[in-house]
N, C-alpha and C. Protein backbone atom coordinates (compact mmCIF):
# COMPACT_ATOMS: atom_id res chain seq x y z
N UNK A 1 137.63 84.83 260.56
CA UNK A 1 136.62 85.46 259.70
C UNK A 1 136.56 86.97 259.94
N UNK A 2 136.87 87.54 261.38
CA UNK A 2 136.57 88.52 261.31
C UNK A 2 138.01 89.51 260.75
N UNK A 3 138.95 89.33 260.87
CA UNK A 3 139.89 89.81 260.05
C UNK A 3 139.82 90.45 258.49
N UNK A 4 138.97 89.15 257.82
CA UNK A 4 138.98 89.32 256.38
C UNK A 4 138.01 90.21 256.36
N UNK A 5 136.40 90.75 257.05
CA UNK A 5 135.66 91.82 256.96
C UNK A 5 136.46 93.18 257.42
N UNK A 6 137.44 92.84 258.09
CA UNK A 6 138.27 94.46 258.84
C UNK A 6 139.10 94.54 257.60
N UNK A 7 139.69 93.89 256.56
CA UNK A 7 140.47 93.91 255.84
C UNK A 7 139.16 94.98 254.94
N UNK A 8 138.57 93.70 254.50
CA UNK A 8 137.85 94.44 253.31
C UNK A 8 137.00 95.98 253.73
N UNK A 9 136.73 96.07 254.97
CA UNK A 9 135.79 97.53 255.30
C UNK A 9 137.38 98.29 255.13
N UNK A 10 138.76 98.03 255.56
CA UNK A 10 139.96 99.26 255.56
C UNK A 10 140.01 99.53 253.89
N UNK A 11 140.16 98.42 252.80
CA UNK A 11 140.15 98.95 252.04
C UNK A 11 139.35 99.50 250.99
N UNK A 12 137.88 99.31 251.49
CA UNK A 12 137.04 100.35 251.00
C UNK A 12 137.35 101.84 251.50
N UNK A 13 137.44 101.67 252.36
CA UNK A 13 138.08 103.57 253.01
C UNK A 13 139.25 103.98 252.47
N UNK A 14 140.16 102.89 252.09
CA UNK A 14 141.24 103.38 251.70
C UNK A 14 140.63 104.00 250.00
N UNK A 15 140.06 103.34 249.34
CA UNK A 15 139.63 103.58 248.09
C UNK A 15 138.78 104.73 247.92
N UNK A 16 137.57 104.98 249.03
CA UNK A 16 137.18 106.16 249.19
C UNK A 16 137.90 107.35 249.33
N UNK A 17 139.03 107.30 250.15
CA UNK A 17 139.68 108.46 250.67
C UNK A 17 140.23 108.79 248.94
N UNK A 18 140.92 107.92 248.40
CA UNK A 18 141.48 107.96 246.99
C UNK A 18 140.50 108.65 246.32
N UNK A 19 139.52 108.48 245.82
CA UNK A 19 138.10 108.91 245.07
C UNK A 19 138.27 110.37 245.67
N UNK A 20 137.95 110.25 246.72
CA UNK A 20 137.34 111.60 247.50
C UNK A 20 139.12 112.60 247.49
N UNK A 21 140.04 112.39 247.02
CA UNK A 21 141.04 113.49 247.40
C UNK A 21 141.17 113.76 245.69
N UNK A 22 140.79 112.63 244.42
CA UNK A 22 140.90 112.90 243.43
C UNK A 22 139.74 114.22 243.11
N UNK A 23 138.92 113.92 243.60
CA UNK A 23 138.19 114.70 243.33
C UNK A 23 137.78 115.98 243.90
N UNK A 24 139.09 116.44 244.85
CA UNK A 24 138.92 117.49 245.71
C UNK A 24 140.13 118.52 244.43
N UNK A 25 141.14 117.38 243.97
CA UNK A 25 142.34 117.97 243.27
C UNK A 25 141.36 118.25 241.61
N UNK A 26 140.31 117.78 241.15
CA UNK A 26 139.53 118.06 240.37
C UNK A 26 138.97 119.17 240.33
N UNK A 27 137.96 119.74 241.26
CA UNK A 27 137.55 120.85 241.85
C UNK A 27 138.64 122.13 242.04
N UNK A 28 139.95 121.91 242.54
CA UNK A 28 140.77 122.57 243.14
C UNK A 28 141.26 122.91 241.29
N UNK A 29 141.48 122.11 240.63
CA UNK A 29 141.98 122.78 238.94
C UNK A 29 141.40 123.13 238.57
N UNK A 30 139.64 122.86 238.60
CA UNK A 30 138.76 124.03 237.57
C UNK A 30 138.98 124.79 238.21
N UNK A 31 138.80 125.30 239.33
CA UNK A 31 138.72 126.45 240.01
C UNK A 31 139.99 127.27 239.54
N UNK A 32 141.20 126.95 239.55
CA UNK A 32 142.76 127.15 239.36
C UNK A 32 142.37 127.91 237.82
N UNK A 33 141.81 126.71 236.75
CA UNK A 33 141.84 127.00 235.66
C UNK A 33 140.78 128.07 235.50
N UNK A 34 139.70 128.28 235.94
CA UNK A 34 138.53 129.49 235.62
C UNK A 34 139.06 130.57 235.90
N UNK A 35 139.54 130.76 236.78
CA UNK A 35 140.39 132.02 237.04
C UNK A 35 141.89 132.40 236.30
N UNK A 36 142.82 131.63 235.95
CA UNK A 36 143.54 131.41 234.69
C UNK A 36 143.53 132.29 233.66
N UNK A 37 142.50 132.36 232.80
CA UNK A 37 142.47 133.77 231.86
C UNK A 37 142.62 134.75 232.22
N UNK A 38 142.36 135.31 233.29
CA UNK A 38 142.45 136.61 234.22
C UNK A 38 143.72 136.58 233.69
N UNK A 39 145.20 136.29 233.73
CA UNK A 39 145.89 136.65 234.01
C UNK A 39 147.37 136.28 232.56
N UNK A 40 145.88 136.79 231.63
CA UNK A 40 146.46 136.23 230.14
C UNK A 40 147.27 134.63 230.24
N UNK A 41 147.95 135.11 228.84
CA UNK A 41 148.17 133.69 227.99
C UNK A 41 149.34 132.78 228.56
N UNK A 42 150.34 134.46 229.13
CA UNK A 42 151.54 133.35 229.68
C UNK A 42 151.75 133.41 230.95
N UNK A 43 150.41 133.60 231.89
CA UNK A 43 150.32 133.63 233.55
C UNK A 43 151.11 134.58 234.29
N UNK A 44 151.01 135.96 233.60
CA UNK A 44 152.27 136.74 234.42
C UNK A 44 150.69 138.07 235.37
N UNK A 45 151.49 138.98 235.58
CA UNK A 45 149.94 139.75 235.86
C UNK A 45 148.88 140.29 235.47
N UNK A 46 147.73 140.45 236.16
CA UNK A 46 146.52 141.16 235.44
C UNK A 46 146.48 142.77 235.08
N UNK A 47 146.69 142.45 233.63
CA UNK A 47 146.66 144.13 233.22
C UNK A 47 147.13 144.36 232.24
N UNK A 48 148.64 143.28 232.25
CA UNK A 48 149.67 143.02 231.07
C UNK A 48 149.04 142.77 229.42
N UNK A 49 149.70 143.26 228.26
CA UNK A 49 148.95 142.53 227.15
C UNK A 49 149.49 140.65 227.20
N UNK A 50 148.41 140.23 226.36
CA UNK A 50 148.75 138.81 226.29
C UNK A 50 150.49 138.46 225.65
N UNK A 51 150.59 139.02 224.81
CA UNK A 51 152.41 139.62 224.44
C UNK A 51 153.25 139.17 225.32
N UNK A 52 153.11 140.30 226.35
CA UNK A 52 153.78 141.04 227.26
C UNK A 52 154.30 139.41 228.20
N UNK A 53 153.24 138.92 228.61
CA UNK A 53 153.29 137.83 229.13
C UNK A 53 153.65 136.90 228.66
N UNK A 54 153.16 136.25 227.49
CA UNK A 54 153.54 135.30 226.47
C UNK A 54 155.43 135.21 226.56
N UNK A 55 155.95 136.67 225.68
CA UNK A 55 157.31 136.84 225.67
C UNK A 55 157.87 136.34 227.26
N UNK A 56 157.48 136.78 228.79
CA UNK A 56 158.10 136.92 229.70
C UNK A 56 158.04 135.64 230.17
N UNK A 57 156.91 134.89 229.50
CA UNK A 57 157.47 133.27 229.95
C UNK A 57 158.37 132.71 229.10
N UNK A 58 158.15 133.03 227.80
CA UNK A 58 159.89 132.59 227.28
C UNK A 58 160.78 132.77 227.65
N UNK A 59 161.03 133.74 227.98
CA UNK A 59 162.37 134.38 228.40
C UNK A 59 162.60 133.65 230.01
N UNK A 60 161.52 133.62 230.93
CA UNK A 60 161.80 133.36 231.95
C UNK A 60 162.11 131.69 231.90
């Protein structure tokens, strides 16, 4: 009997840890993404026109 409660308490933790890292990688992309516009349309540096960038990810 006591096996099957060590089973079931590991994989609640295991499921938590899952929950809890999805939602760290959640946090970690808004954050990624709010800051994102800063650096125009096609992610090159801050300062560039949106163009400038746009073109240099095509090309790149």
């Amino acid at each position: 009997m006591v096996p099957q409660i060590c089973l079931q308490v590991l994989a609640f933790h295991v499921q938590f840890a899952r929950n809890l890292l999805a939602s760290i990688r959640v946090v970690a992309f808004a954050r990624v993404s709010r800051v994102s516009p800063q650096t125009g349309s096609g992610g090159g540096t801050v300062g560039q026109p949106d163009g400038v960038d746009a073109a240099a990810g095509i090309a790149g």
